[in-house]
Protein backbone atom coordinates (compact mmCIF):
# COMPACT_ATOMS: atom_id res chain seq x y z
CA UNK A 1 -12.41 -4.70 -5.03
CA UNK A 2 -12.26 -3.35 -8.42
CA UNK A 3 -12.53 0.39 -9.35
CA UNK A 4 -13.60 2.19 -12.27
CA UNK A 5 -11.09 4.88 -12.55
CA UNK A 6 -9.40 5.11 -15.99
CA UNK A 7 -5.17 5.17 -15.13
CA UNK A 8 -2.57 6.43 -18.22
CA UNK A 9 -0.20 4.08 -18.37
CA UNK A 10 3.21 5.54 -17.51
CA UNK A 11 1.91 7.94 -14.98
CA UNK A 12 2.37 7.72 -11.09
CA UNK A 13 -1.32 6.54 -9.81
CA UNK A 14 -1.90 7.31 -5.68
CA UNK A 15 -4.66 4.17 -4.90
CA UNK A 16 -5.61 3.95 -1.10
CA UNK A 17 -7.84 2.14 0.53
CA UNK A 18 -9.91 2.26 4.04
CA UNK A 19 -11.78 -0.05 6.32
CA UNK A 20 -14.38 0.76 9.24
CA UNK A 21 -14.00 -2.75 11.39
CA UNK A 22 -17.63 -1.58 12.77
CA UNK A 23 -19.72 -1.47 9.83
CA UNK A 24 -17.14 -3.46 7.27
CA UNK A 25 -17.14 -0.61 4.92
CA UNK A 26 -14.06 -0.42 2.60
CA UNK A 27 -13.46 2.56 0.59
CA UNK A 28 -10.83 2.82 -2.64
CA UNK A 29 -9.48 5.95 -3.41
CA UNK A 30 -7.48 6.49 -6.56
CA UNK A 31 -5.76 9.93 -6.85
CA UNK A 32 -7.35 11.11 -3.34
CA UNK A 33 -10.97 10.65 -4.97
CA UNK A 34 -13.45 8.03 -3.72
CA UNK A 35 -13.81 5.31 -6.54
CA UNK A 36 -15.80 2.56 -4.95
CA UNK A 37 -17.46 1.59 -1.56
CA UNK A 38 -18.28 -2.13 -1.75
CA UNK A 39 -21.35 -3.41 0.97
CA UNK A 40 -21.25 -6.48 2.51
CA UNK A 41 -17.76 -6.35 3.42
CA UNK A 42 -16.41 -8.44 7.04
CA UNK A 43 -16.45 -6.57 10.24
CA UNK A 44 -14.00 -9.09 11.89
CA UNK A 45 -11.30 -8.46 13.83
CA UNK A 46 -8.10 -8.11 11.97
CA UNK A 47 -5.46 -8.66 14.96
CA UNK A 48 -3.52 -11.43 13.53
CA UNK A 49 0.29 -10.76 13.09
CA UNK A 50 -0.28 -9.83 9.35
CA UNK A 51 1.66 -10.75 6.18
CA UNK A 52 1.56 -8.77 3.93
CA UNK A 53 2.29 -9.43 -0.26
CA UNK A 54 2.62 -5.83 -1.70
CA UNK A 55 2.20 -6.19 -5.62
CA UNK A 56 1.53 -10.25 -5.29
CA UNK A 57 -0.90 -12.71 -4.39
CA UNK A 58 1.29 -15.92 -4.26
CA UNK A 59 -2.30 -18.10 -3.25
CA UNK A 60 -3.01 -17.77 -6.96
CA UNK A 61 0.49 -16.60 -8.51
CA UNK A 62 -1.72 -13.30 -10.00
CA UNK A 63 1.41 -10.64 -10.23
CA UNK A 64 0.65 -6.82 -10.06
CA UNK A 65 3.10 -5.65 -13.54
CA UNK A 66 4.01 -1.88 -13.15
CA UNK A 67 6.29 0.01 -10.34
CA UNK A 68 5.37 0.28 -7.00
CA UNK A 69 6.58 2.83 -4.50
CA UNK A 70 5.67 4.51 -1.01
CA UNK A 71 3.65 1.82 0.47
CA UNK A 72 1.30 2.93 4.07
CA UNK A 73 -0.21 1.21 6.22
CA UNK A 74 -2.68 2.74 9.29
CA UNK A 75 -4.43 1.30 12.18
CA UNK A 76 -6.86 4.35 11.74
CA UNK A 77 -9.17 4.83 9.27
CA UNK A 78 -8.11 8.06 7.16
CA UNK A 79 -10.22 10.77 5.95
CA UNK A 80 -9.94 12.10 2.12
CA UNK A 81 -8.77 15.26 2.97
CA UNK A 82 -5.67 13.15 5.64
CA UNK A 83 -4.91 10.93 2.12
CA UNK A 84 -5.35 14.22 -0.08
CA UNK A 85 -3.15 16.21 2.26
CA UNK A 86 -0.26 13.39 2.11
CA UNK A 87 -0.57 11.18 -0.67
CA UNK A 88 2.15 13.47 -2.71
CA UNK A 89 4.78 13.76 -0.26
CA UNK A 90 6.60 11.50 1.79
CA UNK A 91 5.99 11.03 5.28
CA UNK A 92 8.85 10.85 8.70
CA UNK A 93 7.39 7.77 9.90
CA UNK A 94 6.43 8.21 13.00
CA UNK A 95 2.49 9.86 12.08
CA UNK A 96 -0.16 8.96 14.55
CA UNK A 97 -1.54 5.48 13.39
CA UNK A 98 1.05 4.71 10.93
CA UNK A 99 2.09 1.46 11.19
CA UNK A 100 4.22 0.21 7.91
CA UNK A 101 5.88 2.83 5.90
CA UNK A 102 8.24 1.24 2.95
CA UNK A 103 9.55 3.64 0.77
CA UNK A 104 11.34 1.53 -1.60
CA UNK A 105 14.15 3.77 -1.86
CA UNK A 106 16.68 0.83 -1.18
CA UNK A 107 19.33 0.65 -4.31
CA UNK A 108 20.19 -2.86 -3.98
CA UNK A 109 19.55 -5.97 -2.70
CA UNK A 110 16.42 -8.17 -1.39
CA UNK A 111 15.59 -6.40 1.52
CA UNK A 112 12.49 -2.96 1.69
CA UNK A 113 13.42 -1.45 5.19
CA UNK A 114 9.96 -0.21 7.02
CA UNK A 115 10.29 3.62 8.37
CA UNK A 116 7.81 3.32 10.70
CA UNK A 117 8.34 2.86 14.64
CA UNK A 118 7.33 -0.97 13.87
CA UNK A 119 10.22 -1.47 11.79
CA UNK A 120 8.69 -4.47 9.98
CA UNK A 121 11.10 -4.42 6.84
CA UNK A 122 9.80 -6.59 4.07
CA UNK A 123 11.71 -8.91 1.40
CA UNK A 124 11.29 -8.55 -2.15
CA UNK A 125 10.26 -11.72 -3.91
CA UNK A 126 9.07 -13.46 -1.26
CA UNK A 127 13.12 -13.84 -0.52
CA UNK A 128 13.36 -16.02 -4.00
CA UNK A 129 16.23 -14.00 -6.35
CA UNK A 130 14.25 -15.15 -9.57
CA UNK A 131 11.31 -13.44 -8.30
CA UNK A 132 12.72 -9.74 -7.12
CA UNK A 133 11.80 -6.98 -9.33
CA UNK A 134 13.68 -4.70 -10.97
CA UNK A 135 14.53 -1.71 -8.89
CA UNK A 136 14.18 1.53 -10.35
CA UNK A 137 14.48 5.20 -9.38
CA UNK A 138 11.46 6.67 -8.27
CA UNK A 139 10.26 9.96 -9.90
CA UNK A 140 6.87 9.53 -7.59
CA UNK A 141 7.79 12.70 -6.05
């Protein structure tokens, strides 16, 4: 999926993004406005135990290049006015539906410890030191 939204570079971006298993529709929102709403999009079942790159696709080695912090993930589908009403603040973790909460606010090492009640905490680099990122304050908010 690919939005139109123009970004400044620099700037702390909010991009979410939604998915009705029913009728396969996937919305983007960037900054807690719609920005796309691709058709034709699968209605299957997503039940596997997930993995999940953040920033990475290592299928095709394409590399997201900026900061990334406060990473969500729901087993609900979220209204704009739920992503408006939270995408500036940080949550406790244990919201209904909220199933993978990483913060990022770790000052060292490989590991991204999940908040939420599922606790899956993440490595950074796929666990390779060559490929961590640079870890940075956040300013998000």
């Amino acid at each position: 999926m690919v939005g139109t939204s123009n970004v400044a570079t620099g700037q702390w971006v909010h991009v979410a993004v939604t998915r009705v298993k029913s009728t396969g529709t996937v919305t983007l929102f960037v900054n807690g406005v719609v920005d796309g709403t691709p058709s034709g999009m699968s209605t299957t079942s997503l039940t596997a135990n997930p993995n999940m790159d953040i920033g990475a696709n290592f299928g095709n080695a394409h590399f997201f290049e900026g900061s990334i912090d406060e990473v969500r993930a729901w087993n609900v589908v979220r209204t704009a006015a739920e992503i408006q009403a939270t995408m500036g603040k940080p949550l406790t973790g244990n919201e209904p539906g909220l199933v993978g909460y990483w913060r990022f606010d770790e000052e060292s090492g490989p590991n991204v410890l999940d908040i939420s009640a599922r606790h899956a905490d993440g490595t950074l680099g796929d666990g390779d030191a060559g490929t961590q990122p640079v870890r940075i304050p956040s300013t998000a908010f």
